[in-house]
N, C-alpha and C. Protein backbone atom coordinates (compact mmCIF):
# COMPACT_ATOMS: atom_id res chain seq x y z
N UNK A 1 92.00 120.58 97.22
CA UNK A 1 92.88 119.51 97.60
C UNK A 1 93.03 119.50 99.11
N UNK A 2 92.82 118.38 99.78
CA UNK A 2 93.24 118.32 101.11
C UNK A 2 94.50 118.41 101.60
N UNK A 3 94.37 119.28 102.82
CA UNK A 3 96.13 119.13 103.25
C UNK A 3 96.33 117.63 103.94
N UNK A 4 97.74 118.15 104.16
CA UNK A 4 98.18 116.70 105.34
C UNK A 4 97.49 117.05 106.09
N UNK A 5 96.91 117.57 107.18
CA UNK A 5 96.22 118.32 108.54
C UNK A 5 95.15 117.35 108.47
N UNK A 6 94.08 117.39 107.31
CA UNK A 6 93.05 116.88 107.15
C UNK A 6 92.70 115.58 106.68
N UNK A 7 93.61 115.02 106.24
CA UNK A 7 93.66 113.69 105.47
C UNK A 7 93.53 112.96 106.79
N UNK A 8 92.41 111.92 106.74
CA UNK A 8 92.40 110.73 106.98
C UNK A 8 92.88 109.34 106.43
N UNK A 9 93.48 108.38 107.55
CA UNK A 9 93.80 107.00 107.03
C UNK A 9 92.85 106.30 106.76
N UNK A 10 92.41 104.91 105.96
CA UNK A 10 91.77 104.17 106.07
C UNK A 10 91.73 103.38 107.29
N UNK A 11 90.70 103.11 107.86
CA UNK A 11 90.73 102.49 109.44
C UNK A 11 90.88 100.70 108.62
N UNK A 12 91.52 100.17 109.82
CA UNK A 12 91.12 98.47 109.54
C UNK A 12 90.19 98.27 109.08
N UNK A 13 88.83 98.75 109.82
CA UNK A 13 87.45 97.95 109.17
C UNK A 13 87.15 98.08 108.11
N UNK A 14 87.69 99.13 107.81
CA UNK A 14 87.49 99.30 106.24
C UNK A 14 87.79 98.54 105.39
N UNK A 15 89.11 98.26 105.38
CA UNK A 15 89.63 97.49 104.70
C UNK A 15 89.23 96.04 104.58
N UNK A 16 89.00 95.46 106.36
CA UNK A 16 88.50 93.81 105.97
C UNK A 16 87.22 94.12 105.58
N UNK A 17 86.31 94.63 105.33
CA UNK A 17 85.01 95.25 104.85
C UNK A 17 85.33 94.94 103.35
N UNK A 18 86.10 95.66 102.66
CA UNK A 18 86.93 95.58 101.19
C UNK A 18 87.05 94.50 100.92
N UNK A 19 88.13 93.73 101.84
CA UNK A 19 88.27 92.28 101.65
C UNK A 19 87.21 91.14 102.05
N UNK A 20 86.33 91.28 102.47
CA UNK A 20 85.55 90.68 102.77
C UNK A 20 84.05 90.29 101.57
N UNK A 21 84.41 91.61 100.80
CA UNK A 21 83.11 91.87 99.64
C UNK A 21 82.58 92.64 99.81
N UNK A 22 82.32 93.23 101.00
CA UNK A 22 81.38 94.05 101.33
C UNK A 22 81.10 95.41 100.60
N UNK A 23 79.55 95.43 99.87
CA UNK A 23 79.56 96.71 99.14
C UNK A 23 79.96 98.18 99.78
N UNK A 24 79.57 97.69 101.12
CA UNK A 24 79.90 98.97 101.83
C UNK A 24 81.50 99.62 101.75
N UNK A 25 81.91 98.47 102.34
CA UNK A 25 83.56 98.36 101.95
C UNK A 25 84.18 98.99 101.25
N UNK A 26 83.66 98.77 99.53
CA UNK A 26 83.61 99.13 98.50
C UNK A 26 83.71 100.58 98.21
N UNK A 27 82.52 100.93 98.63
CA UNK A 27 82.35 102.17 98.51
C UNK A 27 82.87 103.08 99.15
N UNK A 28 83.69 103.02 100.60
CA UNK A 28 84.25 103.83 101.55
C UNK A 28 85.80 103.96 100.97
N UNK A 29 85.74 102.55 100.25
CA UNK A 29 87.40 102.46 99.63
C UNK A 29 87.45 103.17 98.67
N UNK A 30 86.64 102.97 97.57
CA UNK A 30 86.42 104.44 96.37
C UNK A 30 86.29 106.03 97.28
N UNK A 31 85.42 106.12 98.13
CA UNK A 31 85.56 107.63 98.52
C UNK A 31 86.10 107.89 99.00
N UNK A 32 86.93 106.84 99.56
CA UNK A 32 88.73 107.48 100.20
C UNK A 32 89.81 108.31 99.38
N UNK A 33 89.50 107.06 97.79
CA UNK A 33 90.44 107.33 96.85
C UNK A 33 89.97 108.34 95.88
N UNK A 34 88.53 108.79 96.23
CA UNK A 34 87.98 109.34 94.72
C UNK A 34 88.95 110.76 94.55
N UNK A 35 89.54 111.57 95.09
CA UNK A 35 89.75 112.90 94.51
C UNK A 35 91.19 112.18 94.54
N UNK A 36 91.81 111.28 94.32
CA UNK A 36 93.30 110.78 93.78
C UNK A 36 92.59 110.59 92.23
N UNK A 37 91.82 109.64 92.47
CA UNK A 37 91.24 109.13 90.99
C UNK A 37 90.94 110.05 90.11
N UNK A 38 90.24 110.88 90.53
CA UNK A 38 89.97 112.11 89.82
C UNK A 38 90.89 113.52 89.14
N UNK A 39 91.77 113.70 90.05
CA UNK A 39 93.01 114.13 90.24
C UNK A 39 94.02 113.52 88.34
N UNK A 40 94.04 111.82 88.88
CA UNK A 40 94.65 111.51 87.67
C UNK A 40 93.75 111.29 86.85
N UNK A 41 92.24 111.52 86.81
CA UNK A 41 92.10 111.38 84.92
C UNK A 41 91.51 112.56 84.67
N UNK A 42 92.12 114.12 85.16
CA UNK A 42 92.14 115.00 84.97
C UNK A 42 92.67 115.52 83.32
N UNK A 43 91.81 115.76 82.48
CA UNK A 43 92.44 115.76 80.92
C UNK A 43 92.63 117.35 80.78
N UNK A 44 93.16 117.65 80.12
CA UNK A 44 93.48 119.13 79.64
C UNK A 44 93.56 119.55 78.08
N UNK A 45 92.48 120.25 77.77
CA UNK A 45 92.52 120.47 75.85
C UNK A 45 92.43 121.79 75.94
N UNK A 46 93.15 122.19 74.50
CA UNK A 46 92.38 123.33 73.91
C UNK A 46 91.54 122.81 73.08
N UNK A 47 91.32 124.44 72.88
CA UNK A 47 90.03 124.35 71.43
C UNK A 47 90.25 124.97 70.34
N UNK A 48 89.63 125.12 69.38
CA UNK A 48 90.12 125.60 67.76
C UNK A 48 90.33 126.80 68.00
N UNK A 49 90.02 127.88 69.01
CA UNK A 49 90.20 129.13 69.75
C UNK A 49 91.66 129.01 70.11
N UNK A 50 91.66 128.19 71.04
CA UNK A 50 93.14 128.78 71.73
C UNK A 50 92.69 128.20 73.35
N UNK A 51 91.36 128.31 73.55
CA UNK A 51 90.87 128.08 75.14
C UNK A 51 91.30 126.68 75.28
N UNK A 52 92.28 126.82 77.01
CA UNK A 52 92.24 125.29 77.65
C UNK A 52 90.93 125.73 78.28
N UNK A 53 90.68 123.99 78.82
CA UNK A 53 89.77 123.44 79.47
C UNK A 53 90.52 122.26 80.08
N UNK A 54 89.79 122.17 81.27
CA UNK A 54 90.26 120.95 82.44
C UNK A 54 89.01 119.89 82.65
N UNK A 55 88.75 119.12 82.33
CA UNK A 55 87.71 118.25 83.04
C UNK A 55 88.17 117.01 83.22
N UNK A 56 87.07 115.96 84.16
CA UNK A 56 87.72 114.67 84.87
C UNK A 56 86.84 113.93 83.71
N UNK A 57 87.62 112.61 82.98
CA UNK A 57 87.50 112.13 82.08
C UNK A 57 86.84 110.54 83.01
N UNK A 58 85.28 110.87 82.81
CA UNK A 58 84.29 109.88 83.55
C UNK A 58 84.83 108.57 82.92
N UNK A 59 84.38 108.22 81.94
CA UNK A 59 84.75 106.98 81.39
C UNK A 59 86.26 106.34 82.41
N UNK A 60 87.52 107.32 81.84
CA UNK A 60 88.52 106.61 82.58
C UNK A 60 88.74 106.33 84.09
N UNK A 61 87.73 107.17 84.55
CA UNK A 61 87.60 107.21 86.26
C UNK A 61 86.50 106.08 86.90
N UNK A 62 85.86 105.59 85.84
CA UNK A 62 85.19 104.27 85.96
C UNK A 62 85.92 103.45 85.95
N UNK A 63 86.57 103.31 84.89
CA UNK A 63 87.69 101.94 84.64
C UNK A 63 89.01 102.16 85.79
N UNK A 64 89.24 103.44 86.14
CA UNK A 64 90.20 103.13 87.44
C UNK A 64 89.54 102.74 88.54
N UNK A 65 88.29 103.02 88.76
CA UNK A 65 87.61 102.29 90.03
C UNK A 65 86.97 100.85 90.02
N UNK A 66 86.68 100.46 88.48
CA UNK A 66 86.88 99.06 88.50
C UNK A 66 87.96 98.40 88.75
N UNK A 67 89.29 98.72 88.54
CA UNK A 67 90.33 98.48 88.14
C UNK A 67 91.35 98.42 90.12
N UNK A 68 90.55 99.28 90.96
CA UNK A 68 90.72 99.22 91.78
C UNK A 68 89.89 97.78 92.38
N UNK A 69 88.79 97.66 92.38
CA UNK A 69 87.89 96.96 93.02
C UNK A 69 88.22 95.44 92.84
N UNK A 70 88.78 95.19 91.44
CA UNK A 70 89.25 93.93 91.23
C UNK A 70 90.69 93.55 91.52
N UNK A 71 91.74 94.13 91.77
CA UNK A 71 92.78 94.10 92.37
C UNK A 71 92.52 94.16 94.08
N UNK A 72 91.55 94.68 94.70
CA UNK A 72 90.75 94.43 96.16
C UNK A 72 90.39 92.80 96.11
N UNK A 73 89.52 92.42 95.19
CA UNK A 73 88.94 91.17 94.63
C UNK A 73 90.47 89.81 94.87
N UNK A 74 91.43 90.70 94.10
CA UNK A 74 92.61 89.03 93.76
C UNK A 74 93.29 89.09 95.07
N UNK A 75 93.40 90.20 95.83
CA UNK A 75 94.66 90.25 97.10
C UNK A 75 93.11 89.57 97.89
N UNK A 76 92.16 89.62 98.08
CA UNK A 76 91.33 88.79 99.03
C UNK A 76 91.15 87.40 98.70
N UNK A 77 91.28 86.77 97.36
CA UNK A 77 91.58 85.37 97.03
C UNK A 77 93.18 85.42 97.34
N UNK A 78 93.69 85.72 97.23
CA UNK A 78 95.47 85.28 97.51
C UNK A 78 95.57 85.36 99.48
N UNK A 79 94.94 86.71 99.74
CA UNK A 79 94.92 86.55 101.60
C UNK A 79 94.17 85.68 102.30
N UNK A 80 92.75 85.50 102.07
CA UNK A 80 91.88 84.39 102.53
C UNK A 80 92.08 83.12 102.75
């Protein structure tokens, strides 16, 4: 996990990049957010043993990054 020390902001360009369509955009905006995203679809099971296990639940970490990209999508039709 990153500290505060190390965390970067998203710069402007980024963002009108985002808003603009730009795949690039896109993608700088997901790898800003990816270890939040990941973070929350962090699942936790046991097993018929007794063993937890931790893994990042791909499927739902797709649909939060779609889910991001199209809410990018409606605030650039509502700002434009």
């Amino acid at each position: 996990m990153k500290t505060s020390n190390s965390y970067k902001n998203i710069t402007p360009e980024t963002v009108v990049a985002a808003l603009s369509g730009s795949d690039e955009g896109y993608a700088a905006l997901l790898k800003h957010y990816e270890p939040y995203i990941s973070k929350l679809c962090l699942m936790h099971v046991n097993d018929a043993a007794g063993y937890a296990y931790s893994f990042v639940d791909e499927d739902l970490k797709q649909l939060m990054q779609i889910g991001i990209i199209k809410a990018v999508q409606m605030h650039a039709k509502n700002f434009m």
